[in-house]
C-alpha atoms as a PDB file:
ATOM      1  CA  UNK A   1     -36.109  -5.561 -67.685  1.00  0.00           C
ATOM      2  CA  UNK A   2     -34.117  -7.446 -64.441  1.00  0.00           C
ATOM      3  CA  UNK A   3     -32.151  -5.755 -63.140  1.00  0.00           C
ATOM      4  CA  UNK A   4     -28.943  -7.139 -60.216  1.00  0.00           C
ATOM      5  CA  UNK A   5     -29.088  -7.900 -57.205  1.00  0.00           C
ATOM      6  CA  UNK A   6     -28.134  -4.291 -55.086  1.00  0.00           C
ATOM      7  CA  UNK A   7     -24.915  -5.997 -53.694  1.00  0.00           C
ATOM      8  CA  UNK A   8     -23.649  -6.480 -56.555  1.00  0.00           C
ATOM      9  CA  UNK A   9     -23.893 -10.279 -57.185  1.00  0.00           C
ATOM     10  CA  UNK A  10     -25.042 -11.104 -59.906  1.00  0.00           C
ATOM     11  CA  UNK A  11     -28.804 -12.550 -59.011  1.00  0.00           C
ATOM     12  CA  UNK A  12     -30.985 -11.134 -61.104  1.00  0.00           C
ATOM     13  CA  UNK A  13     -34.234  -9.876 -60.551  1.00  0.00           C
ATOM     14  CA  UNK A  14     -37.686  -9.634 -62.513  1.00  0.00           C
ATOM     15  CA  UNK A  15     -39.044  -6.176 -62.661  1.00  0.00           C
ATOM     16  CA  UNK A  16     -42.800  -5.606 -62.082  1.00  0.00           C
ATOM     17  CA  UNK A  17     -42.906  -4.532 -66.025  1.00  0.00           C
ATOM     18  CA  UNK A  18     -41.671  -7.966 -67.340  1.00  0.00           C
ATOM     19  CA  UNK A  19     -43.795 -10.601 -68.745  1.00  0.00           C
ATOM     20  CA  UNK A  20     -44.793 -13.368 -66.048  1.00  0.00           C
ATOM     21  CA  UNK A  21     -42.689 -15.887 -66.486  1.00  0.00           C
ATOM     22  CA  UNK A  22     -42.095 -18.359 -62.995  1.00  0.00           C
ATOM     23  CA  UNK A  23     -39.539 -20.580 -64.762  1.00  0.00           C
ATOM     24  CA  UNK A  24     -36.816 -17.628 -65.766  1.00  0.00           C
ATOM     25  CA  UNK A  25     -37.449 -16.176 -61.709  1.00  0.00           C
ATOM     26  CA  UNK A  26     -37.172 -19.131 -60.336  1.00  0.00           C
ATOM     27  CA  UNK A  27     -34.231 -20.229 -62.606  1.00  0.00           C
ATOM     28  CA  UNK A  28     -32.481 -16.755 -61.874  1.00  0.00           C
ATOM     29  CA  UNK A  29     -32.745 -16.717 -58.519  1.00  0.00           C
ATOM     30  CA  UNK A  30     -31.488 -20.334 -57.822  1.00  0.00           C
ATOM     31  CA  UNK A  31     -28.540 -19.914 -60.091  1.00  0.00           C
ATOM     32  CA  UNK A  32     -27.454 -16.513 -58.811  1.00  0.00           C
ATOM     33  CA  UNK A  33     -27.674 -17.624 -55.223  1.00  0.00           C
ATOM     34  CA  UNK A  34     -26.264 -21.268 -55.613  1.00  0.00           C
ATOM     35  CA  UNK A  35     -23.353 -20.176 -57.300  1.00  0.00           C
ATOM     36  CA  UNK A  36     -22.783 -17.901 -54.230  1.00  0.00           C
ATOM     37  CA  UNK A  37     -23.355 -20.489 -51.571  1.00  0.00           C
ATOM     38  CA  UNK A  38     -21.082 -23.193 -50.367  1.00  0.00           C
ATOM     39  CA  UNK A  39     -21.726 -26.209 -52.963  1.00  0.00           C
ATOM     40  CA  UNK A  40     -21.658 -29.989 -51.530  1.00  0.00           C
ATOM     41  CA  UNK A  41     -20.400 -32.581 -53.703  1.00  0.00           C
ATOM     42  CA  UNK A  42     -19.169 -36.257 -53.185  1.00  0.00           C
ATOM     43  CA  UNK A  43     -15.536 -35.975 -55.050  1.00  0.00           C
ATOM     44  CA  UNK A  44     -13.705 -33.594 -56.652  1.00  0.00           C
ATOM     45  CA  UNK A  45     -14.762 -35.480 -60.156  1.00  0.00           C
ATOM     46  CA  UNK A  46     -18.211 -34.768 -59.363  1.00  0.00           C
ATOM     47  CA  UNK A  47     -17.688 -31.058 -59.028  1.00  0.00           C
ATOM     48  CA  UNK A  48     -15.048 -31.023 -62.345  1.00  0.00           C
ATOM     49  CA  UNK A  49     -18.798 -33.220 -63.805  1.00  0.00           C
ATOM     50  CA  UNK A  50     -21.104 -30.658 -62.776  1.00  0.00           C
ATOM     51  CA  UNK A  51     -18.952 -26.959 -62.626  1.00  0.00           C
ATOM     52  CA  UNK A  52     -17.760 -26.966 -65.820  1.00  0.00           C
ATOM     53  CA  UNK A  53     -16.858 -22.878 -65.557  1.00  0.00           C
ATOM     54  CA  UNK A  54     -15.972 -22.447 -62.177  1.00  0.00           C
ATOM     55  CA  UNK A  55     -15.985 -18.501 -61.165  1.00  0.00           C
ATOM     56  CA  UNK A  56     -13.044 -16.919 -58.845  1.00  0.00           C
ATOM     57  CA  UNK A  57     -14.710 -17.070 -55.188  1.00  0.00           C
ATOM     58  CA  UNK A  58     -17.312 -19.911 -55.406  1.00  0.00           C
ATOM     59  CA  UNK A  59     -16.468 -22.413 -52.645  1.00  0.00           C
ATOM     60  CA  UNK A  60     -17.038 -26.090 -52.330  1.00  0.00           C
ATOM     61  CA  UNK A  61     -17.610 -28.839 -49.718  1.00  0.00           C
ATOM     62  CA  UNK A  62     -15.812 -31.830 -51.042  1.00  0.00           C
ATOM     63  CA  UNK A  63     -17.482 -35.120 -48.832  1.00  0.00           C
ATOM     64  CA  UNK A  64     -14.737 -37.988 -49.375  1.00  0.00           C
ATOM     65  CA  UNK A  65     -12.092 -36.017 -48.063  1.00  0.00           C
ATOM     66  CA  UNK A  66     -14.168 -33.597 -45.643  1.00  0.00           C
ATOM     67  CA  UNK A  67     -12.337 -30.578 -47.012  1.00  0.00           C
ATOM     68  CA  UNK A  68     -13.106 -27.000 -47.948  1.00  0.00           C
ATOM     69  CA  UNK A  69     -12.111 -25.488 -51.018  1.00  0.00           C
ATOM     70  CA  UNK A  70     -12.531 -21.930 -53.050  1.00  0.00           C
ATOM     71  CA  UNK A  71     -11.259 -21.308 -56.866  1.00  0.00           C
ATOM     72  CA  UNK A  72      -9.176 -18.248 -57.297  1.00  0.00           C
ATOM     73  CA  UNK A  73      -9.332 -17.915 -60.827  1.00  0.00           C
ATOM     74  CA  UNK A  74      -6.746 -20.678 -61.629  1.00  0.00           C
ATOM     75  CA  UNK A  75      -7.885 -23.441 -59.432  1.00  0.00           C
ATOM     76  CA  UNK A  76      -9.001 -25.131 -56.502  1.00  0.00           C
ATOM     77  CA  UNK A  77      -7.504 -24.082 -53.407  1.00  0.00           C
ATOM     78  CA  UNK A  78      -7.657 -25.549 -49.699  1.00  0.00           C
ATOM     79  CA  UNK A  79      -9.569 -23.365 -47.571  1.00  0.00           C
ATOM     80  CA  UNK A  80      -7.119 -23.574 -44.391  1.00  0.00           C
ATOM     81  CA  UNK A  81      -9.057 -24.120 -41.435  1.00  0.00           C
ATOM     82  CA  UNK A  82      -6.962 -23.646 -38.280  1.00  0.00           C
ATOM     83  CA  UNK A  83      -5.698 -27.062 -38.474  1.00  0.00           C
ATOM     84  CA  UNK A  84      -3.203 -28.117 -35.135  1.00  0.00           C
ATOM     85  CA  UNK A  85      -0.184 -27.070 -36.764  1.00  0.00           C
ATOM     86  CA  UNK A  86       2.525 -30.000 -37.631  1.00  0.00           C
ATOM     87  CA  UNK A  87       4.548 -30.848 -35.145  1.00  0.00           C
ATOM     88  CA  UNK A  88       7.410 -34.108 -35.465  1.00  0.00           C
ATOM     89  CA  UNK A  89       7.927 -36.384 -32.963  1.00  0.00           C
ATOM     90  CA  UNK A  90      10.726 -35.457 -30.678  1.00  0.00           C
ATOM     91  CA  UNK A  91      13.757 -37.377 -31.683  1.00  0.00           C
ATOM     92  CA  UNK A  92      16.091 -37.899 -28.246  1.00  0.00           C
ATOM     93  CA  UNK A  93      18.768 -39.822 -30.628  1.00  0.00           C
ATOM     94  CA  UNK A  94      22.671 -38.999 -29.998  1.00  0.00           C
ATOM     95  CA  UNK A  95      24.695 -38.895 -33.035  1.00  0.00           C
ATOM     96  CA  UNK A  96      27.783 -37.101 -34.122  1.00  0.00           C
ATOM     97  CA  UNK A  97      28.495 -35.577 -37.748  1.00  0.00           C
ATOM     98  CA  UNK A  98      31.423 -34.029 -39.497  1.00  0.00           C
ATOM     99  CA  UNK A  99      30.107 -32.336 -42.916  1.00  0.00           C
ATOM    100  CA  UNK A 100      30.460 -29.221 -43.051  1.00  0.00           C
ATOM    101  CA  UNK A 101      27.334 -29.015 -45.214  1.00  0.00           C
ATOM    102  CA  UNK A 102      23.849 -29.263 -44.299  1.00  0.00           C
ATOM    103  CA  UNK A 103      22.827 -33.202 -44.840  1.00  0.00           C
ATOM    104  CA  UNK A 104      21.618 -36.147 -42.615  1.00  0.00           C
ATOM    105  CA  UNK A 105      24.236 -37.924 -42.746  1.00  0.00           C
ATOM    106  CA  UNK A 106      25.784 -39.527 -39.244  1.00  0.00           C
ATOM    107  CA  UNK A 107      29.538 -40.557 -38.449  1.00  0.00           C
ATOM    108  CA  UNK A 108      28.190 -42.611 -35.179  1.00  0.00           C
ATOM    109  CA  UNK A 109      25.541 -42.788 -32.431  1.00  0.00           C
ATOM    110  CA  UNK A 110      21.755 -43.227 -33.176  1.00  0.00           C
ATOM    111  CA  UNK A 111      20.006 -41.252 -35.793  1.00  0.00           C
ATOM    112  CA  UNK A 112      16.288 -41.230 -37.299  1.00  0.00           C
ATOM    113  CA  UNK A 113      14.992 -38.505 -39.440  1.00  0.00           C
ATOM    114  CA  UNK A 114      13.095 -35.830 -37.824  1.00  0.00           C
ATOM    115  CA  UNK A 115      10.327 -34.384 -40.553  1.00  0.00           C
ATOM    116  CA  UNK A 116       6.770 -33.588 -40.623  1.00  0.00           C
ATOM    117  CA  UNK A 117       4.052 -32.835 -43.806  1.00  0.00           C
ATOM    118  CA  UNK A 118       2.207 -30.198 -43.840  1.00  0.00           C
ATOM    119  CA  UNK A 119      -0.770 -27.882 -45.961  1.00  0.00           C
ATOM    120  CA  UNK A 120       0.368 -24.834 -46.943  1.00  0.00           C
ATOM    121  CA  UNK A 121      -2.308 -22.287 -45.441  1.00  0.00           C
ATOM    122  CA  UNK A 122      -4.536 -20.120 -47.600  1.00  0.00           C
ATOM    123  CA  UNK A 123      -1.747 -17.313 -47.265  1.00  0.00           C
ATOM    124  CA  UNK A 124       0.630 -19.526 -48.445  1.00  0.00           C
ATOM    125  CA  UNK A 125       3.451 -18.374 -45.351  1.00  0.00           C
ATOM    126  CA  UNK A 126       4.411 -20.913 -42.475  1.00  0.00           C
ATOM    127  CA  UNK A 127       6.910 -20.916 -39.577  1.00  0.00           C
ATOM    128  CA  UNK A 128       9.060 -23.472 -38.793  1.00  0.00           C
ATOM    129  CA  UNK A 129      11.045 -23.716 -35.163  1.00  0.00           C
ATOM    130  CA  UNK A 130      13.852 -25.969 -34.825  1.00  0.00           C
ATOM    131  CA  UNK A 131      15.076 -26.826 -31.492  1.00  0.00           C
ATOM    132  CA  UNK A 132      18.260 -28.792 -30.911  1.00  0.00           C
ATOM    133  CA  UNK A 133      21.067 -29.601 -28.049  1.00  0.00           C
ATOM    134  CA  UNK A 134      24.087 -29.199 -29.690  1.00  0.00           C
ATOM    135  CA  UNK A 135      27.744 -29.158 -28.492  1.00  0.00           C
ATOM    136  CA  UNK A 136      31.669 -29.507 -30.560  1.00  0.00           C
ATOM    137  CA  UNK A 137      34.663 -31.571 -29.708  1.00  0.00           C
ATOM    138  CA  UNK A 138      37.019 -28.507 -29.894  1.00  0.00           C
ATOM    139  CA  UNK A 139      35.783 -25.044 -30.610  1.00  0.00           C
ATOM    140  CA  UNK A 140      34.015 -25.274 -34.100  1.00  0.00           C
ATOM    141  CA  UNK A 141      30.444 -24.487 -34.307  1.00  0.00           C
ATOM    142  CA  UNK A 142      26.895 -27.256 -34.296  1.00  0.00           C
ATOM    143  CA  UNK A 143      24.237 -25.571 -36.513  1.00  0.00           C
ATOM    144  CA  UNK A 144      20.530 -27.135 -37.127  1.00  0.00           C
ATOM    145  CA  UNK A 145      17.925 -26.022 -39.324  1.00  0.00           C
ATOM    146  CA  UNK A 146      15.006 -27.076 -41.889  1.00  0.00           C
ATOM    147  CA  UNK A 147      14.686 -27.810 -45.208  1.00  0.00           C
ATOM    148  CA  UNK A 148      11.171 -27.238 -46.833  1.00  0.00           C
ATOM    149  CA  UNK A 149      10.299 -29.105 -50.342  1.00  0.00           C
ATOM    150  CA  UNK A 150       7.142 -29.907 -52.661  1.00  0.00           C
ATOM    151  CA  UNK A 151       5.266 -33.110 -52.023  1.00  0.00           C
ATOM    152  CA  UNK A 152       4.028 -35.332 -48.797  1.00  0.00           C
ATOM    153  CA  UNK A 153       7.143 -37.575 -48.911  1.00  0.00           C
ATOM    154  CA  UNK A 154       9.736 -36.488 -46.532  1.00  0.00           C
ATOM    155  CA  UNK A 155      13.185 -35.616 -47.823  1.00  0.00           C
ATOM    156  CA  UNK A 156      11.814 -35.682 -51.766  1.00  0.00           C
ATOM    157  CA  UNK A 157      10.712 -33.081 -54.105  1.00  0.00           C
ATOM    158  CA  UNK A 158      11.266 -29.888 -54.941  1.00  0.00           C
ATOM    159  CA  UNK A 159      13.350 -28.151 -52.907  1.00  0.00           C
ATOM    160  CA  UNK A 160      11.681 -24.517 -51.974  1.00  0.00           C
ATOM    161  CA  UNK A 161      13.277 -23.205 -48.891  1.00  0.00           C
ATOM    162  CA  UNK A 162      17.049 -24.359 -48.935  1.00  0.00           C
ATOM    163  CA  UNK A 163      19.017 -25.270 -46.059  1.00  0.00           C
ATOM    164  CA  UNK A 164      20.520 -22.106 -44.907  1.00  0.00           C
ATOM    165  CA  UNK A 165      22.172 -20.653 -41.000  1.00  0.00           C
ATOM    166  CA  UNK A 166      18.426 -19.427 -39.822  1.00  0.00           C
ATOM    167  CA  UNK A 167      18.071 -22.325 -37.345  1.00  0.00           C
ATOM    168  CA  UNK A 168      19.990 -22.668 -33.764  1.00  0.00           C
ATOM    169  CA  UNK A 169      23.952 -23.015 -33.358  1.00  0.00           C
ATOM    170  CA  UNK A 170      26.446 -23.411 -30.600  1.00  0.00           C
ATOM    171  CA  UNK A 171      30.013 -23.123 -30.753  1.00  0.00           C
ATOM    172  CA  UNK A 172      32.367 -25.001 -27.897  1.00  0.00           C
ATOM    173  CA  UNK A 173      32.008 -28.451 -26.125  1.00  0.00           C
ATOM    174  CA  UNK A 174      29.558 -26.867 -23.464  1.00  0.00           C
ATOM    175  CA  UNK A 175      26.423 -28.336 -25.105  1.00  0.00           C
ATOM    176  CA  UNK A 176      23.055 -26.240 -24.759  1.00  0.00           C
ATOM    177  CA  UNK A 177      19.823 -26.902 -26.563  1.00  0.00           C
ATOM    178  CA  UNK A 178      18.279 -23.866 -28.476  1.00  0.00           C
ATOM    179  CA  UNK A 179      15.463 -23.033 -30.900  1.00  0.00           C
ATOM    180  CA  UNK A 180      14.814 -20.557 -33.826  1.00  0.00           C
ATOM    181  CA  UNK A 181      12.369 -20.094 -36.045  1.00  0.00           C
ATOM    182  CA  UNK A 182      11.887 -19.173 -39.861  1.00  0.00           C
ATOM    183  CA  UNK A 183       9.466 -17.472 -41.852  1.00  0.00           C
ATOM    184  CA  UNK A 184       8.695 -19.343 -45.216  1.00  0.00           C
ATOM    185  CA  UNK A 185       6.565 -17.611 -48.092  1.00  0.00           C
ATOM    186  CA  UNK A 186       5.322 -18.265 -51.824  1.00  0.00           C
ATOM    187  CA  UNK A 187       4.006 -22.083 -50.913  1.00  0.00           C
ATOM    188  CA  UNK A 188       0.752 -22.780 -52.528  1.00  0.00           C
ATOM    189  CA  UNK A 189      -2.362 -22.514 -51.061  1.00  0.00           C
ATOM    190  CA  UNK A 190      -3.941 -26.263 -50.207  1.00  0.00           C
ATOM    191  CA  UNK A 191      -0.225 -27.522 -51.346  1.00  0.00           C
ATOM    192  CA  UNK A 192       1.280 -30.590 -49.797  1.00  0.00           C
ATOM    193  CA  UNK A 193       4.625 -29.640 -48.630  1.00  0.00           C
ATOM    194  CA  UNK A 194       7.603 -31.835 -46.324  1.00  0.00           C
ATOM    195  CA  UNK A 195       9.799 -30.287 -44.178  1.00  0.00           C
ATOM    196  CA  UNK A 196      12.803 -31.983 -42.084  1.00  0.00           C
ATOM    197  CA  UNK A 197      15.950 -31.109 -40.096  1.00  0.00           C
ATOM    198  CA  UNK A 198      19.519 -31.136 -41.821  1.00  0.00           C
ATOM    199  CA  UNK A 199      23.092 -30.343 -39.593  1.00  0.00           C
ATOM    200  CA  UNK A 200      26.230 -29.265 -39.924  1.00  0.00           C
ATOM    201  CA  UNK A 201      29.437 -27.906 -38.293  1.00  0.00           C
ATOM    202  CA  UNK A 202      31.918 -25.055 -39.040  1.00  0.00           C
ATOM    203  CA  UNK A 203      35.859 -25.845 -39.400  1.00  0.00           C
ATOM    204  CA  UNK A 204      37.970 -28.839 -39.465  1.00  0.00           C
ATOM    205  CA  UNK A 205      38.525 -30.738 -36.768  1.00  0.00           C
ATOM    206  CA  UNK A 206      36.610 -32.596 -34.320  1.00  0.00           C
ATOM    207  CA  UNK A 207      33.051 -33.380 -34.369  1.00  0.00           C
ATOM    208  CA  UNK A 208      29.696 -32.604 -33.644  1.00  0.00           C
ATOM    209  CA  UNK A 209      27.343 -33.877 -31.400  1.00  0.00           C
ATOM    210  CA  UNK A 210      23.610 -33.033 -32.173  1.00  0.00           C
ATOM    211  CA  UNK A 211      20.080 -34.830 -29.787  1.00  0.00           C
ATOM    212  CA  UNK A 212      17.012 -33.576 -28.223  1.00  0.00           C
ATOM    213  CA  UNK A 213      15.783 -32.044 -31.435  1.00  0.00           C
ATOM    214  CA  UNK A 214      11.935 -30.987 -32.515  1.00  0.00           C
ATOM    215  CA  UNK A 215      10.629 -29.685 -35.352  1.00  0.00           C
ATOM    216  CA  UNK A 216       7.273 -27.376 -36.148  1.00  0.00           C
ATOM    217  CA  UNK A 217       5.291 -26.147 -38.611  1.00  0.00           C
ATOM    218  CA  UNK A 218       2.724 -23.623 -38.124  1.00  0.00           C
ATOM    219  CA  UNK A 219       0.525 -21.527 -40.584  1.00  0.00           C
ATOM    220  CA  UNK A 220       0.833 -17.971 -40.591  1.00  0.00           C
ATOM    221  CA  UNK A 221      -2.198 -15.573 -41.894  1.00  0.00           C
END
């Protein structure tokens, strides 16, 4: 009777006592070890065509889009690869604000978004670092910091890590340009995600002046 493979992987093996039978080896073997390997296919309709029951771990090579994937039990999942992580263009604009709630919104000066997409790693945890110069009128405080939603459109989608104080601040009209970084976790493996910097000041009064700012996005294991 076969018996499986000694690791434990499910190819099974003819035993010296079964009847000769070349198709069922050959048919075992090939099965057992493709289903094991890392699978080529053209599209991802070609591999929904052809894996009809796809078992947690196989992997797949997907050749329109040049990307790895593995099924977890639920789906198909990026494999993340050690892309460069995400990194915005540096936006040098001046611009003053006077919400005190995170938004984009400008009261004067030059402003363009600063954002980046991204692919949520295979851990599904990034880190974000915003760095901003930022300066006040009087005495109130300048804050920066990201915003992380669902989807490869930039400001749209599901919100899943809220504006909140984690990025850089400065209180007082002698400007300084900081950084900080965030830890963000639960994304979705192989998930298209946007991130972008918001502002806002503490206090009434005044205004504040925000420019020089960068944003990153890097995958964490």
């Amino acid at each position: 009777m076969a018996t499986e493979d000694s690791y434990g992987q499910g190819v099974m093996i003819a035993a010296l006592t079964d009847p000769p039978d070349a198709k069922t080896l050959a048919q075992n073997l090939a099965e057992g070890i493709v289903a094991l390997s890392n699978m080529s296919f053209a599209s991802s309709s070609e591999r929904s065509a052809t894996i009809t029951s796809p078992v947690e771990g196989m992997r797949t090579w997907l050749r329109d889009v040049d990307r790895e994937d593995i099924y977890d039990g639920t789906g198909w999942r990026q494999v993340w690869t050690g892309i460069t992580p995400a990194v915005s263009n540096v936006q040098a604009d001046t611009y003053t604000t006077v919400s005190a709630t995170y938004t984009t919104a400008t009261t004067g000066g030059v402003y363009a978004h600063c954002q980046v997409t991204f692919t949520a790693p295979a851990s599904g945890k990034i880190k974000w670092t915003v760095m901003a110069r930022l300066e006040h009128s009087a005495s109130n405080g300048v804050l920066a910091t990201a915003e992380v939603r669902a989807g490869s459109t930039p400001g749209s989608g599901a919100i899943v890590d809220a504006a909140s104080d984690w990025g850089p601040s400065h209180f007082g009209s002698d400007g300084a340009r900081s950084g900080a970084s965030h830890v963000v976790s639960g994304l979705t493996p192989g998930g298209a995600y946007n991130a972008r910097i918001l502002h806002r000041m503490t206090g009434v009064g005044g205004a504040g002046t925000i420019s020089l700012r960068e944003l990153i996005v890097e995958p964490l294991a």
